[in-house]
Structures are given as structure tokens and as C-alpha cells.
C-alpha atoms as a PDB file:
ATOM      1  CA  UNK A   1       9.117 -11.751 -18.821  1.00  0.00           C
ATOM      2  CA  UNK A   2       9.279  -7.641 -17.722  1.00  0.00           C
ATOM      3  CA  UNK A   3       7.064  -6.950 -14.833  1.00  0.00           C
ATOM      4  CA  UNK A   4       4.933  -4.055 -16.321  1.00  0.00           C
ATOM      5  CA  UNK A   5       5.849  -1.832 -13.491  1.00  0.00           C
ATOM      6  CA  UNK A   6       9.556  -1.976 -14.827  1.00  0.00           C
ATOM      7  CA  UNK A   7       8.882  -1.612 -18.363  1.00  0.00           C
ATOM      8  CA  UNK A   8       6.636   2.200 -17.880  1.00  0.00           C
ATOM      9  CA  UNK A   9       4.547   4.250 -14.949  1.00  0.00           C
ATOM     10  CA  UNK A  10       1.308   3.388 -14.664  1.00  0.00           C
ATOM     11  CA  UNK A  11      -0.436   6.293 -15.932  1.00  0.00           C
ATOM     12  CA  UNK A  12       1.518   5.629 -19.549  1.00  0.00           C
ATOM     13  CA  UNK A  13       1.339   1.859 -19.312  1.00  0.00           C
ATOM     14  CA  UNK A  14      -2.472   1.214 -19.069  1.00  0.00           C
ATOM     15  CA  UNK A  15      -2.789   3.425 -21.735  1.00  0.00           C
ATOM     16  CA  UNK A  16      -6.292   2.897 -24.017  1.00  0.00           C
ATOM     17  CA  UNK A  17      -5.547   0.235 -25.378  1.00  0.00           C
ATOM     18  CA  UNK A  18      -3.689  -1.790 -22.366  1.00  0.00           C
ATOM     19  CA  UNK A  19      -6.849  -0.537 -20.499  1.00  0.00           C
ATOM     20  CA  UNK A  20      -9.200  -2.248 -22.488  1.00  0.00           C
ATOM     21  CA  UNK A  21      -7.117  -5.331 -22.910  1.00  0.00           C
ATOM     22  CA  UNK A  22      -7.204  -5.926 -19.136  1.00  0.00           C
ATOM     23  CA  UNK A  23     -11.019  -5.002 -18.391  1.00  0.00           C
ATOM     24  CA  UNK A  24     -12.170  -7.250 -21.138  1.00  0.00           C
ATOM     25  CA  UNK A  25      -9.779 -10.057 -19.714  1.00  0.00           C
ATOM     26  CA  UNK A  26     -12.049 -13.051 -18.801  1.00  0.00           C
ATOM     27  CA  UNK A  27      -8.914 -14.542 -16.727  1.00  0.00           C
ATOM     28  CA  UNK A  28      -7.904 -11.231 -15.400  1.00  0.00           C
ATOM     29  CA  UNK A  29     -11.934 -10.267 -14.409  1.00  0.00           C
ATOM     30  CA  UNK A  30     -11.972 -13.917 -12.553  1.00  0.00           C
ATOM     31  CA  UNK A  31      -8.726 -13.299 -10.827  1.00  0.00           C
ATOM     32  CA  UNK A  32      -9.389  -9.976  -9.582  1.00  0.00           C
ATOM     33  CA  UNK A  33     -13.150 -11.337  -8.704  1.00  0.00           C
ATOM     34  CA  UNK A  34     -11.384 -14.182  -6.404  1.00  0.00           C
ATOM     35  CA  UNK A  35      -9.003 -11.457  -4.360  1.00  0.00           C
ATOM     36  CA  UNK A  36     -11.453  -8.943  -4.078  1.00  0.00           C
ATOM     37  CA  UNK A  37     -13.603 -11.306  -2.545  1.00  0.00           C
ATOM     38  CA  UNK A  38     -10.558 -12.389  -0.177  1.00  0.00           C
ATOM     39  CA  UNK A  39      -9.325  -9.062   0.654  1.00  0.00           C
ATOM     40  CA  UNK A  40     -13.695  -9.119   1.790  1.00  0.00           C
ATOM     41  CA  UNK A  41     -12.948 -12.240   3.868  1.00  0.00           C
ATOM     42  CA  UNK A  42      -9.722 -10.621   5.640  1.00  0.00           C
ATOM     43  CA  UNK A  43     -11.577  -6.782   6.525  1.00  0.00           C
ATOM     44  CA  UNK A  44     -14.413  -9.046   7.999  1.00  0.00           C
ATOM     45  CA  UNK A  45     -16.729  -6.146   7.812  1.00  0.00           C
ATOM     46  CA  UNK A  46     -20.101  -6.237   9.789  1.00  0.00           C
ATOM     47  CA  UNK A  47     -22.511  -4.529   7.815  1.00  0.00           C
ATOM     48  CA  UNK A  48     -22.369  -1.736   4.356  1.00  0.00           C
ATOM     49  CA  UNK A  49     -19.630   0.675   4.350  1.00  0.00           C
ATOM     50  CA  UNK A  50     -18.040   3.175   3.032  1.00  0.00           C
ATOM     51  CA  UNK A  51     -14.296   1.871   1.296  1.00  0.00           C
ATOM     52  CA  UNK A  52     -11.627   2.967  -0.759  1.00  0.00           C
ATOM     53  CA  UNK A  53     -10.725   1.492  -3.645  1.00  0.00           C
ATOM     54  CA  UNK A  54      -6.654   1.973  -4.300  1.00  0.00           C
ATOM     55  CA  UNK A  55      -5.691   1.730  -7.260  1.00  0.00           C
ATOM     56  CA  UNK A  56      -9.539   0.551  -9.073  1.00  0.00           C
ATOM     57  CA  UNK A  57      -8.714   0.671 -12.470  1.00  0.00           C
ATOM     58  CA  UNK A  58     -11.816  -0.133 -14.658  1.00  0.00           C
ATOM     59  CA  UNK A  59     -13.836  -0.586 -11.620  1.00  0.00           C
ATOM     60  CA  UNK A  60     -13.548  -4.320 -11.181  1.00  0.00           C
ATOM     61  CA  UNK A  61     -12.957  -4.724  -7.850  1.00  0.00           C
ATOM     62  CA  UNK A  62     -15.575  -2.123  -6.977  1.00  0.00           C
ATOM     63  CA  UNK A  63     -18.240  -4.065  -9.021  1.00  0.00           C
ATOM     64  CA  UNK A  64     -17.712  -6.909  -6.683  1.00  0.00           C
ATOM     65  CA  UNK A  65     -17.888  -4.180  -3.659  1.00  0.00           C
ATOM     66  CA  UNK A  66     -21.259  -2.981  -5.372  1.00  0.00           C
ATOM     67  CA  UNK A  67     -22.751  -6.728  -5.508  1.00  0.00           C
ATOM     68  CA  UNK A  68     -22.095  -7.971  -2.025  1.00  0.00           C
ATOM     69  CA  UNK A  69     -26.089  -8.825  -0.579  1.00  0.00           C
ATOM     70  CA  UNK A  70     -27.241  -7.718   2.490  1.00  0.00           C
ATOM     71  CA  UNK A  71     -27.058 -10.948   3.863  1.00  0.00           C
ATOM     72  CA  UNK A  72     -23.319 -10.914   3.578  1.00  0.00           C
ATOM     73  CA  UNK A  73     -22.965  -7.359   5.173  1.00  0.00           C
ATOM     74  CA  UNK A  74     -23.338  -5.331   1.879  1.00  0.00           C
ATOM     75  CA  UNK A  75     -23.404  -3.765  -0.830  1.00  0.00           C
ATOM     76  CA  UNK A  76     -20.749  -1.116   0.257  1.00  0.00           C
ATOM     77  CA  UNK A  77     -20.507   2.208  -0.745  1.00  0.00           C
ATOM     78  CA  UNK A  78     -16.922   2.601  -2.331  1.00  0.00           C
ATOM     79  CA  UNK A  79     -14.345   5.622  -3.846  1.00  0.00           C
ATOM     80  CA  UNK A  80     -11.976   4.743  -5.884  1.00  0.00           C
ATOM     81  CA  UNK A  81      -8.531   6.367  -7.238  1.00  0.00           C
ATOM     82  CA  UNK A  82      -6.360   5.331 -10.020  1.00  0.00           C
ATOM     83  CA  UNK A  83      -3.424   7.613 -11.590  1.00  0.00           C
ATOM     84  CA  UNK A  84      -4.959   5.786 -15.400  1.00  0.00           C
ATOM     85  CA  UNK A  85      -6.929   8.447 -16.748  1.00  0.00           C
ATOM     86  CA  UNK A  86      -7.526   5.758 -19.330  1.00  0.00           C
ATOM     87  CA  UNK A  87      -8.446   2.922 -16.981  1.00  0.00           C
ATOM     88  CA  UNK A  88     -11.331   5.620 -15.348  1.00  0.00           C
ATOM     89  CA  UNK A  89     -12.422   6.534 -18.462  1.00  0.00           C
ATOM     90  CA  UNK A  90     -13.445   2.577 -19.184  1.00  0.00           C
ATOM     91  CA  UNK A  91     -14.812   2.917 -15.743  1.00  0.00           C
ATOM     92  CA  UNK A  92     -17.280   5.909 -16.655  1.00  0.00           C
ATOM     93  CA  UNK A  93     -18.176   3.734 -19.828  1.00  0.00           C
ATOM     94  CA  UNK A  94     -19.100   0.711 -17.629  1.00  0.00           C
ATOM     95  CA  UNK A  95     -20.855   3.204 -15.383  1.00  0.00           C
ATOM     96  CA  UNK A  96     -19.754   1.392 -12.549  1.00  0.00           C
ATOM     97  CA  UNK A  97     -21.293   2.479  -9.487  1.00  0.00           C
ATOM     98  CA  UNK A  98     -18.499   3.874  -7.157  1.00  0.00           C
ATOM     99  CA  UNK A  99     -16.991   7.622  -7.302  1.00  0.00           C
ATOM    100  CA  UNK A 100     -13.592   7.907  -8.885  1.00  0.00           C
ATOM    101  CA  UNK A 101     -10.818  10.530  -8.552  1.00  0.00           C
ATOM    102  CA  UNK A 102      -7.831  10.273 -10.619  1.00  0.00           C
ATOM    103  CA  UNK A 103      -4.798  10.878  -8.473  1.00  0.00           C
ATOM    104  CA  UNK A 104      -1.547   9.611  -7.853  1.00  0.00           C
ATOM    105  CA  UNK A 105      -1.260   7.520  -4.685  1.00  0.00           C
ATOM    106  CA  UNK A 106       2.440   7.918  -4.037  1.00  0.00           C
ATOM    107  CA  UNK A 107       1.607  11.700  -3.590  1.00  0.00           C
ATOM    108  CA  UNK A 108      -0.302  11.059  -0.161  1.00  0.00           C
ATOM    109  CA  UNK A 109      -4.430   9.827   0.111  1.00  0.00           C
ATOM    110  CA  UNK A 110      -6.310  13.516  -0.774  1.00  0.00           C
ATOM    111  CA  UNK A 111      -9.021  12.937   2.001  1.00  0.00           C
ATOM    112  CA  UNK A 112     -10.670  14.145   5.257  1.00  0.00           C
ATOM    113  CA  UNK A 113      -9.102  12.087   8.242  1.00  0.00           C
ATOM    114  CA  UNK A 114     -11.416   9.324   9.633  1.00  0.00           C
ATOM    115  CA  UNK A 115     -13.327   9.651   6.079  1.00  0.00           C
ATOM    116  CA  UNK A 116     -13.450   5.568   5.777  1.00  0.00           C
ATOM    117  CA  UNK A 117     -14.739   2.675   7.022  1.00  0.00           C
ATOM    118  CA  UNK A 118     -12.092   0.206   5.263  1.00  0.00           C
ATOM    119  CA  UNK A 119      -9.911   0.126   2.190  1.00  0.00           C
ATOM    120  CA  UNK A 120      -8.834  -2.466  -0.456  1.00  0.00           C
ATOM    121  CA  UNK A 121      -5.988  -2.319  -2.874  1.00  0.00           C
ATOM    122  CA  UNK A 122      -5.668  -5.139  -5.777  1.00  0.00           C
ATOM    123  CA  UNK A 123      -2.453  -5.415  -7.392  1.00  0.00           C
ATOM    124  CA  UNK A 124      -1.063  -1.683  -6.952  1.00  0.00           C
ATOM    125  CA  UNK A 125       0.977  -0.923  -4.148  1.00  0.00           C
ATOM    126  CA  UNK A 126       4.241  -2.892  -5.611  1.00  0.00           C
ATOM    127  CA  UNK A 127       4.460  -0.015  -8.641  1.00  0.00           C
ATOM    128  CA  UNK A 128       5.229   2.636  -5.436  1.00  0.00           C
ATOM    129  CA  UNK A 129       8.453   0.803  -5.180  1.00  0.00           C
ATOM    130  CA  UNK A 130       9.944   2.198  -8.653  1.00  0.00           C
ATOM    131  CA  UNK A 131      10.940   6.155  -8.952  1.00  0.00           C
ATOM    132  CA  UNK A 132       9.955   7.378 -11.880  1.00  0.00           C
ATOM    133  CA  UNK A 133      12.506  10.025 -11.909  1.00  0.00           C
ATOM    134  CA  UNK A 134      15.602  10.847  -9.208  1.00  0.00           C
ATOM    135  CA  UNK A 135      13.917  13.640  -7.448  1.00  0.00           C
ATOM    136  CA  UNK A 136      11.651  11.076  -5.510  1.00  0.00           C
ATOM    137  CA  UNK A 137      12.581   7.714  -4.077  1.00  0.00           C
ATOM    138  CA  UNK A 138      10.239   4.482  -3.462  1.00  0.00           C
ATOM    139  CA  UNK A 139      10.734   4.942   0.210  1.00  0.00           C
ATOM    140  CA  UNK A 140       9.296   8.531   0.000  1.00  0.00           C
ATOM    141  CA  UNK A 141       6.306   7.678  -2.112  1.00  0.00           C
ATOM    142  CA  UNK A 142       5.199   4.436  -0.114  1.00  0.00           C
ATOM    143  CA  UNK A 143       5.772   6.825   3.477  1.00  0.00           C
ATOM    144  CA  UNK A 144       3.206   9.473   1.698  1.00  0.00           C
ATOM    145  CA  UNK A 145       1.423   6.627   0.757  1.00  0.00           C
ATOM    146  CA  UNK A 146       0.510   4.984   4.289  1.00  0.00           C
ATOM    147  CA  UNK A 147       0.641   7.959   5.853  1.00  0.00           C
ATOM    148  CA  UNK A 148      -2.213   9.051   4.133  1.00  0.00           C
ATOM    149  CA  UNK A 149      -3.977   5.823   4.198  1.00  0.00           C
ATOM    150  CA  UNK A 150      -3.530   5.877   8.094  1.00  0.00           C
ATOM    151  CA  UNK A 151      -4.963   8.996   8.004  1.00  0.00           C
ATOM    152  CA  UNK A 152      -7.900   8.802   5.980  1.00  0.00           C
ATOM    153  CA  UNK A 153      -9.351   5.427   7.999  1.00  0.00           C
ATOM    154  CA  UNK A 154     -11.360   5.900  11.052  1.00  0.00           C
ATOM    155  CA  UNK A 155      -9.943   4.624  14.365  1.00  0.00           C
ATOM    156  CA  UNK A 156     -10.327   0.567  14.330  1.00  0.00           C
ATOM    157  CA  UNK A 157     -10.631   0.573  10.416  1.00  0.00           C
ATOM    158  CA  UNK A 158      -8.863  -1.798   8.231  1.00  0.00           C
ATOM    159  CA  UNK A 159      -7.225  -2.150   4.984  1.00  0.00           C
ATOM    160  CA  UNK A 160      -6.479  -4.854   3.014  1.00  0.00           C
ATOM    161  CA  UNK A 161      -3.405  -4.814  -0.187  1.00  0.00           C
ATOM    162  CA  UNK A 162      -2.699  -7.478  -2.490  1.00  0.00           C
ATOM    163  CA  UNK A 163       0.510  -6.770  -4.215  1.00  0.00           C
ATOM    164  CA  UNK A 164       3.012  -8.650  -6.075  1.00  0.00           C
ATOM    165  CA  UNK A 165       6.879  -7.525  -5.050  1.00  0.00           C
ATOM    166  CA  UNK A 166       9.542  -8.276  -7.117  1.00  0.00           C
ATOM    167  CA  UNK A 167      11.383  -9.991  -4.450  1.00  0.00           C
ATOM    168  CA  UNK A 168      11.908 -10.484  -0.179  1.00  0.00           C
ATOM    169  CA  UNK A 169      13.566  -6.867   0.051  1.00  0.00           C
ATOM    170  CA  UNK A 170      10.324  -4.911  -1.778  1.00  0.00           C
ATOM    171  CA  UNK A 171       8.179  -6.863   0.494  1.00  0.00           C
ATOM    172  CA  UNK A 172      10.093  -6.043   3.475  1.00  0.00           C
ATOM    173  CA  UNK A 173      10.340  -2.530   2.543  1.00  0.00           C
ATOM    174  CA  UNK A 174       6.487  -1.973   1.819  1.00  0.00           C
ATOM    175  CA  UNK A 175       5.549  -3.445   5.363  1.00  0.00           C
ATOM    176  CA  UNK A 176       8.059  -1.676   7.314  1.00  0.00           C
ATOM    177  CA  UNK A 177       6.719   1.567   5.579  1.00  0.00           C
ATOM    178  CA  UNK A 178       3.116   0.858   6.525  1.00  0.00           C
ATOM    179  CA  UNK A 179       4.307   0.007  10.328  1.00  0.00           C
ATOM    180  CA  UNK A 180       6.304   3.123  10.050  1.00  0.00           C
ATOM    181  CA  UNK A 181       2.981   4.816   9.507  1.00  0.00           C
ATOM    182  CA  UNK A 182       1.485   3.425  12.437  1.00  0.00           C
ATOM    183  CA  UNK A 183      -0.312   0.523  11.619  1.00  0.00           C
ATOM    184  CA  UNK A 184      -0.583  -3.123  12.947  1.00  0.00           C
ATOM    185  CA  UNK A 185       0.366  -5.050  10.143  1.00  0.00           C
ATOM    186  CA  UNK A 186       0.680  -8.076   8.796  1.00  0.00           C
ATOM    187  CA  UNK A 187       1.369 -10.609   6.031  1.00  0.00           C
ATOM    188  CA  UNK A 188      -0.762 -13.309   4.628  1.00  0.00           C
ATOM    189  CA  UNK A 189       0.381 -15.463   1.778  1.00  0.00           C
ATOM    190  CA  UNK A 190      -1.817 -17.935   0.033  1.00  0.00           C
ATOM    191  CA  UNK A 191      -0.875 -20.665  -1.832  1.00  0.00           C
ATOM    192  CA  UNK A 192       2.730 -20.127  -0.640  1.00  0.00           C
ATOM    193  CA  UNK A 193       5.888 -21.680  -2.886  1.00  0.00           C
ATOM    194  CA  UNK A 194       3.398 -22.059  -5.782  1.00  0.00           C
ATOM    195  CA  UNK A 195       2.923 -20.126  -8.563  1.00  0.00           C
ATOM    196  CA  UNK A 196      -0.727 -18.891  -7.656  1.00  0.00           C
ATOM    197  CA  UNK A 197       0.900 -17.929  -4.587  1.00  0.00           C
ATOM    198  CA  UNK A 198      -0.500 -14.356  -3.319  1.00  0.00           C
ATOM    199  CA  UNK A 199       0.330 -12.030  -0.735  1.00  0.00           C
ATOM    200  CA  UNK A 200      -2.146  -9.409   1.029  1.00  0.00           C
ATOM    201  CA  UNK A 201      -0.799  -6.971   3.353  1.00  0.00           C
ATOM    202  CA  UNK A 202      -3.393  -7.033   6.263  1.00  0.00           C
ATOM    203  CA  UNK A 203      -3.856  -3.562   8.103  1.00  0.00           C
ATOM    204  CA  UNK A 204      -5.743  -2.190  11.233  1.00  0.00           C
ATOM    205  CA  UNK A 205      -5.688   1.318  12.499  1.00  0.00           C
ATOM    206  CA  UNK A 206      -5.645   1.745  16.613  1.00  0.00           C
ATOM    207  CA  UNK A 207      -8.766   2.874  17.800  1.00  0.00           C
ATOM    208  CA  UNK A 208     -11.268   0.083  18.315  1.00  0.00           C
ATOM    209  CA  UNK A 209     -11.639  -3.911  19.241  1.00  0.00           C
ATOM    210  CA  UNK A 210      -8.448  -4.288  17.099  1.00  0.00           C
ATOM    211  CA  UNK A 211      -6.846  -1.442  19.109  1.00  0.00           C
ATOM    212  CA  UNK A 212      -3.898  -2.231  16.259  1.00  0.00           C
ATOM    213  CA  UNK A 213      -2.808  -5.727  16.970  1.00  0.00           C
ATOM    214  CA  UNK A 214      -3.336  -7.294  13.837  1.00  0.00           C
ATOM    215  CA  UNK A 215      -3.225 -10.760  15.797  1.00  0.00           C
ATOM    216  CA  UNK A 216      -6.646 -10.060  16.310  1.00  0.00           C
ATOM    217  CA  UNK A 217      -7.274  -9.479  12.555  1.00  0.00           C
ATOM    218  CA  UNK A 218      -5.899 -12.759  11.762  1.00  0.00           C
ATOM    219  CA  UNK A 219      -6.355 -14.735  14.495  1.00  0.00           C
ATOM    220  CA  UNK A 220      -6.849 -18.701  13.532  1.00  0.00           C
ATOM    221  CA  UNK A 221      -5.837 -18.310  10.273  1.00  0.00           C
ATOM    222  CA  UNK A 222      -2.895 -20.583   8.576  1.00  0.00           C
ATOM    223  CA  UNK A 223       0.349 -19.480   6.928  1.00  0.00           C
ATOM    224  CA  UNK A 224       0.036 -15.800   8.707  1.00  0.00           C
ATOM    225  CA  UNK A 225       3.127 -13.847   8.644  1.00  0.00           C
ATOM    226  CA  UNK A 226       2.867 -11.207  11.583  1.00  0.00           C
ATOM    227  CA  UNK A 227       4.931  -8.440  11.794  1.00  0.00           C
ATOM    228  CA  UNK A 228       4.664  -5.436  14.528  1.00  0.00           C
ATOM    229  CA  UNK A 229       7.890  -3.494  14.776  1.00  0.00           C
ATOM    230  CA  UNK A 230       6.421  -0.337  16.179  1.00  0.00           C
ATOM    231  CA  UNK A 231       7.264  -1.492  20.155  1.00  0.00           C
ATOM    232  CA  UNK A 232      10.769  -2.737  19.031  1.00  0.00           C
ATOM    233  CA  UNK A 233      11.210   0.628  17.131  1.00  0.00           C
ATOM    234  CA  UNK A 234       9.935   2.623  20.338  1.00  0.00           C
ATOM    235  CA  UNK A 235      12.547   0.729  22.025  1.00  0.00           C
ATOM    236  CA  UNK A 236      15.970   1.071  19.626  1.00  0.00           C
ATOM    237  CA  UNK A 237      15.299   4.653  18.512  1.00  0.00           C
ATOM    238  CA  UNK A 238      17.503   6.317  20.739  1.00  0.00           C
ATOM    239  CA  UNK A 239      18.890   9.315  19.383  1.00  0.00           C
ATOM    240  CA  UNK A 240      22.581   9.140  18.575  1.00  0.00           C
ATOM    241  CA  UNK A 241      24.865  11.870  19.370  1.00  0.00           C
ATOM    242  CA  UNK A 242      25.212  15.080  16.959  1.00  0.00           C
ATOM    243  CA  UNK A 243      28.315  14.530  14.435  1.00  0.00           C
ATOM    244  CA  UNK A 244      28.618  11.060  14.314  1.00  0.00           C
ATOM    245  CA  UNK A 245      28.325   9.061  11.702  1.00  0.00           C
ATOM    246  CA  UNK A 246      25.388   6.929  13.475  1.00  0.00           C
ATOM    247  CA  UNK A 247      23.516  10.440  13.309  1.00  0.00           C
ATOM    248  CA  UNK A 248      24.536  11.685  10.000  1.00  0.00           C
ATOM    249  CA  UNK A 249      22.935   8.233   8.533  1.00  0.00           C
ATOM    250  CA  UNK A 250      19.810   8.583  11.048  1.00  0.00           C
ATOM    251  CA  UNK A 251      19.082  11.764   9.076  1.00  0.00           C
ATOM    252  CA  UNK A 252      19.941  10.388   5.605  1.00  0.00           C
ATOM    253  CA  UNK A 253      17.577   7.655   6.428  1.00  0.00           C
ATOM    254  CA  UNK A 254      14.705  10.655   7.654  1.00  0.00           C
ATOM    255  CA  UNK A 255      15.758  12.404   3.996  1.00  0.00           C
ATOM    256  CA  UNK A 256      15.183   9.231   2.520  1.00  0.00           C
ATOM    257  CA  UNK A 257      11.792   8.524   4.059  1.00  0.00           C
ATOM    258  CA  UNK A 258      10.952  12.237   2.990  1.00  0.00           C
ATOM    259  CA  UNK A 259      11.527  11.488  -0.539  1.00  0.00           C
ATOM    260  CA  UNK A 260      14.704  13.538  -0.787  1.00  0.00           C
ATOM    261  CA  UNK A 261      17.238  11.928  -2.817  1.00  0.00           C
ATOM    262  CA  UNK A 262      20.552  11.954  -0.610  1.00  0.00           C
ATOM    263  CA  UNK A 263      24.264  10.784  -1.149  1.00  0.00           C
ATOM    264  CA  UNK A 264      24.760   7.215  -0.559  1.00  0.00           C
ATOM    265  CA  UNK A 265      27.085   6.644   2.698  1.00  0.00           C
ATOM    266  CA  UNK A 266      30.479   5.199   2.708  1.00  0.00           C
ATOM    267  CA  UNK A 267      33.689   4.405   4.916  1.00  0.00           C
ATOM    268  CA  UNK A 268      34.640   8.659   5.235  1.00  0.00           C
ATOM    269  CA  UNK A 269      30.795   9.214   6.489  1.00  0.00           C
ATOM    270  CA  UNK A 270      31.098  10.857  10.003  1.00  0.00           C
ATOM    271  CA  UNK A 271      34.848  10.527  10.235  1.00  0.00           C
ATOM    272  CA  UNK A 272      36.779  13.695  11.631  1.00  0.00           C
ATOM    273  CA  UNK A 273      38.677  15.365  10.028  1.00  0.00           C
ATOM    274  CA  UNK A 274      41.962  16.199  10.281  1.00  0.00           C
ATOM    275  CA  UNK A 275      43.115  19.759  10.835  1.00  0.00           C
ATOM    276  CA  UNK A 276      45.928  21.146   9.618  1.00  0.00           C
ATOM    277  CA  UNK A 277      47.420  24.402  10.196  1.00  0.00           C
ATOM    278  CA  UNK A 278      49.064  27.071   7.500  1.00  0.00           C
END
């Protein structure tokens, strides 16, 4: 069976119809219902705030955002963005209680830094990891992505993704983007080696008690995947030497990260040429 991020972009794919089809899901409403409420559990936020919502859809997740009771630190105040003009549209019928902006998340997050408390993504991030065309590449649009995200949190905020990747390399890739970024971050997979298995990308900004060790995020919890590269990356980024082929790839890879679509290297990269006279 196609995943649906391989079959169209997400902005044709949840189309009117596909929209309404998954907001009137009752197994789709329970499933989202049980992650939002984990991705809750893992920001382990003390009182209301003030969160994102990537990727919201038909406002699902945010009615669960909306409903928390005081006595279990809510309700929080939530935003939320979704590249569907059709999903929000369903939202505005629902007249769900967040504010929603239609916007495309691989372009960067469009708001004032330190603007949120927390964010929480359900089942969105992995469609960043297919171009839509061969101007841009995945690693460009998840780098404008967490960039952004980084950006947008207050120091010590947190953010929590569930995502489904296709495979070990699109998970790899989509946490070594959000380290790249700057965040602590790690990987927590429930229900691992079944097929209710699901993974949530856990991530803290520097700044306050978490001062960006994630450790401290998920600290006593089972089956936690932790992954910090930013020291080791500090330490092996030396800069190689103009004209060789270890610096003509260090700047493919920079392209790359930039969303620029560059030549793919082979044996002849960085070898010298010879010269010949006439």
C-alpha cells in the first residue's frame, strides 16, 4: 500500500474530499486523540500555554489542546498551520478554537522568535522528506523547517513530532536536521517491532532547566533513543583545505542543506588535473 506522501503533496492530497474523510474518521479521531495526548505527556508542561500546532489539519489535535482542565495544567492556547487549505477550511466549519495560518512548513516557521511556549506536530514532518519538484531537496526543506521551529520557541521550550518515516535513513535524516538546528533531541518509540509501533521526535531548546540535554526531557523513561551530535559535530568539523575534494563535498553538502540542488560526487571530484601544454 502507497504511503500518501508518495502518491501527491499535501496541499493536493487532502483535498475536500480526503479532508473530510479523515476528520470524520472515528479510528483516525481516536488515534490522533491517543498521540496528542502523548506528545502532552512528553512536553510535561506546568501550567496553560501558548503552542503550535504543525501541521493541525482539521483541528484535531488542537481540540484535545483546547480540552485539557486546569487541573492537568490547561487548556492551552494553541496556533496552528497546515499547507491544506481544505483541511482549514473543515477547521473553520468545526470552529475549533485555535488560530490557523495556512503555510507551508518546509518554507521556514513565519513567526516572532521566542513567540512559543511549546509545539506539537502529529503525523507531518515525514512528508518534508519528499521534493516536490528538483529545485528544492528534503534536506533543504526539513533545515528551513527546524530552523524556524528553533527559532520561534522560547529558550527552555519544547517540541514534540510524531512522524512515520519510510525507513532507518528518513529517520536518521530528520533528527540529524533538527540537531543541526540546534536542538537536544531525541527519539522515543512506543510499541517498538509492532505494528502500532510509533515514533515521536522529542525536542528542547537551550535556555532553561533543560539547558538542551534532552536526557533531562526523558529521563526514566523506557525504550528512549537519545541522540546529541552537536558536541561530536563541534569536535569533527574542522575545515578541510581549499581544492580538495574533502572541501568541494563539505560545500556540496552546505548547498544541499540550503536546498540547492547540486551534482552528485564521484571518483574525478577534487582530482587535479592534468596540464598540458600547446
Amino acid at each position: 500500500m502507497s504511503r500518501p506522501e508518495e502518491i501527491l503533496p499535501p496541499d493536493l492530497f487532502y483535498n475536500d474530499r480526503e479532508s473530510r474523510k479523515y476528520t470524520t474518521s472515528s479510528r483516525i479521531q481516536n488515534v490522533q486523540s491517543d498521540m496528542t495526548h502523548r506528545a502532552l505527556e512528553l512536553l510535561q508542561l506546568d501550567g496553560p500555554s501558548l503552542i503550535m500546532d504543525i501541521g493541525c489539519g482539521s483541528g484535531l489535535s488542537g481540540d484535545i489542546l483546547s480540552s485539557i482542565s486546569p487541573a492537568d495544567g490547561g487548556p492551552h492556547i494553541w496556533v496552528g498551520m497546515d499547507i491544506s487549505a481544505s483541511m482549514l477550511d473543515i477547521a473553520l466549519q468545526r470552529d475549533v478554537e485555535g488560530d490557523l495560518l495556512l503555510s507551508d512548513i518546509g518554507q521556514g516557521i513565519p513567526f516572532r522568535a521566542g513567540t512559543f511556549d511549546a509545539a506539537v506536530s502529529i503525523s507531518a514532518i515525514q512528508w518534508l522528506c519528499n521534493a516536490e519538484s528538483s529545485e528544492v531537496s528534503p534536506q533543504g526543506r526539513l533545515s528551513r523547517f527546524f530552523n524556524g521551529l528553533y527559532a520561534s520557541l522560547r529558550r527552555g521550550g519544547q517540541a514534540v513530532c510524531q512522524f512515520y518515516p519510510k525507513n532507518d535513513a528518513q529517520r536518521s535524516m530528520i533528527s540529524k536536521s533538527a540537531i543541526k538546528a540546534g536542538f537536544g533531541a531525541g527519539v522515543l518509540e512506543d510499541d517498538p517491532g509492532t505494528k502500532h509501533s510509533k515514533l515521536y521526535l522529542v525536542l528542547t531548546v537551550g535556555g532553561g532547566e533543560a539547558q538542551g540535554d534532552i536526557t533531562s526531557v526523558v529521563r526514566n523513561m523506557h525504550d528512549v533513543d537519545v541522540q546529541d551530535g552537536r558536541r561530536n559535530l563541534s569536535r569533527t568539523g574542522k575545515k578541510a583545505r581549499r581544492g580538495n575534494k574533502a572541501c568541494i563535498i563539505q560545500k556540496k553538502q552546505q548547498m544541499e542543506n540550503r536546498g540547492k540542488v547540486v551534482k552528485a560526487s564521484s571518483k574525478y571530484t577534487g582530482r587535479s588535473r592534468r596540464r598540458v601544454a600547446f
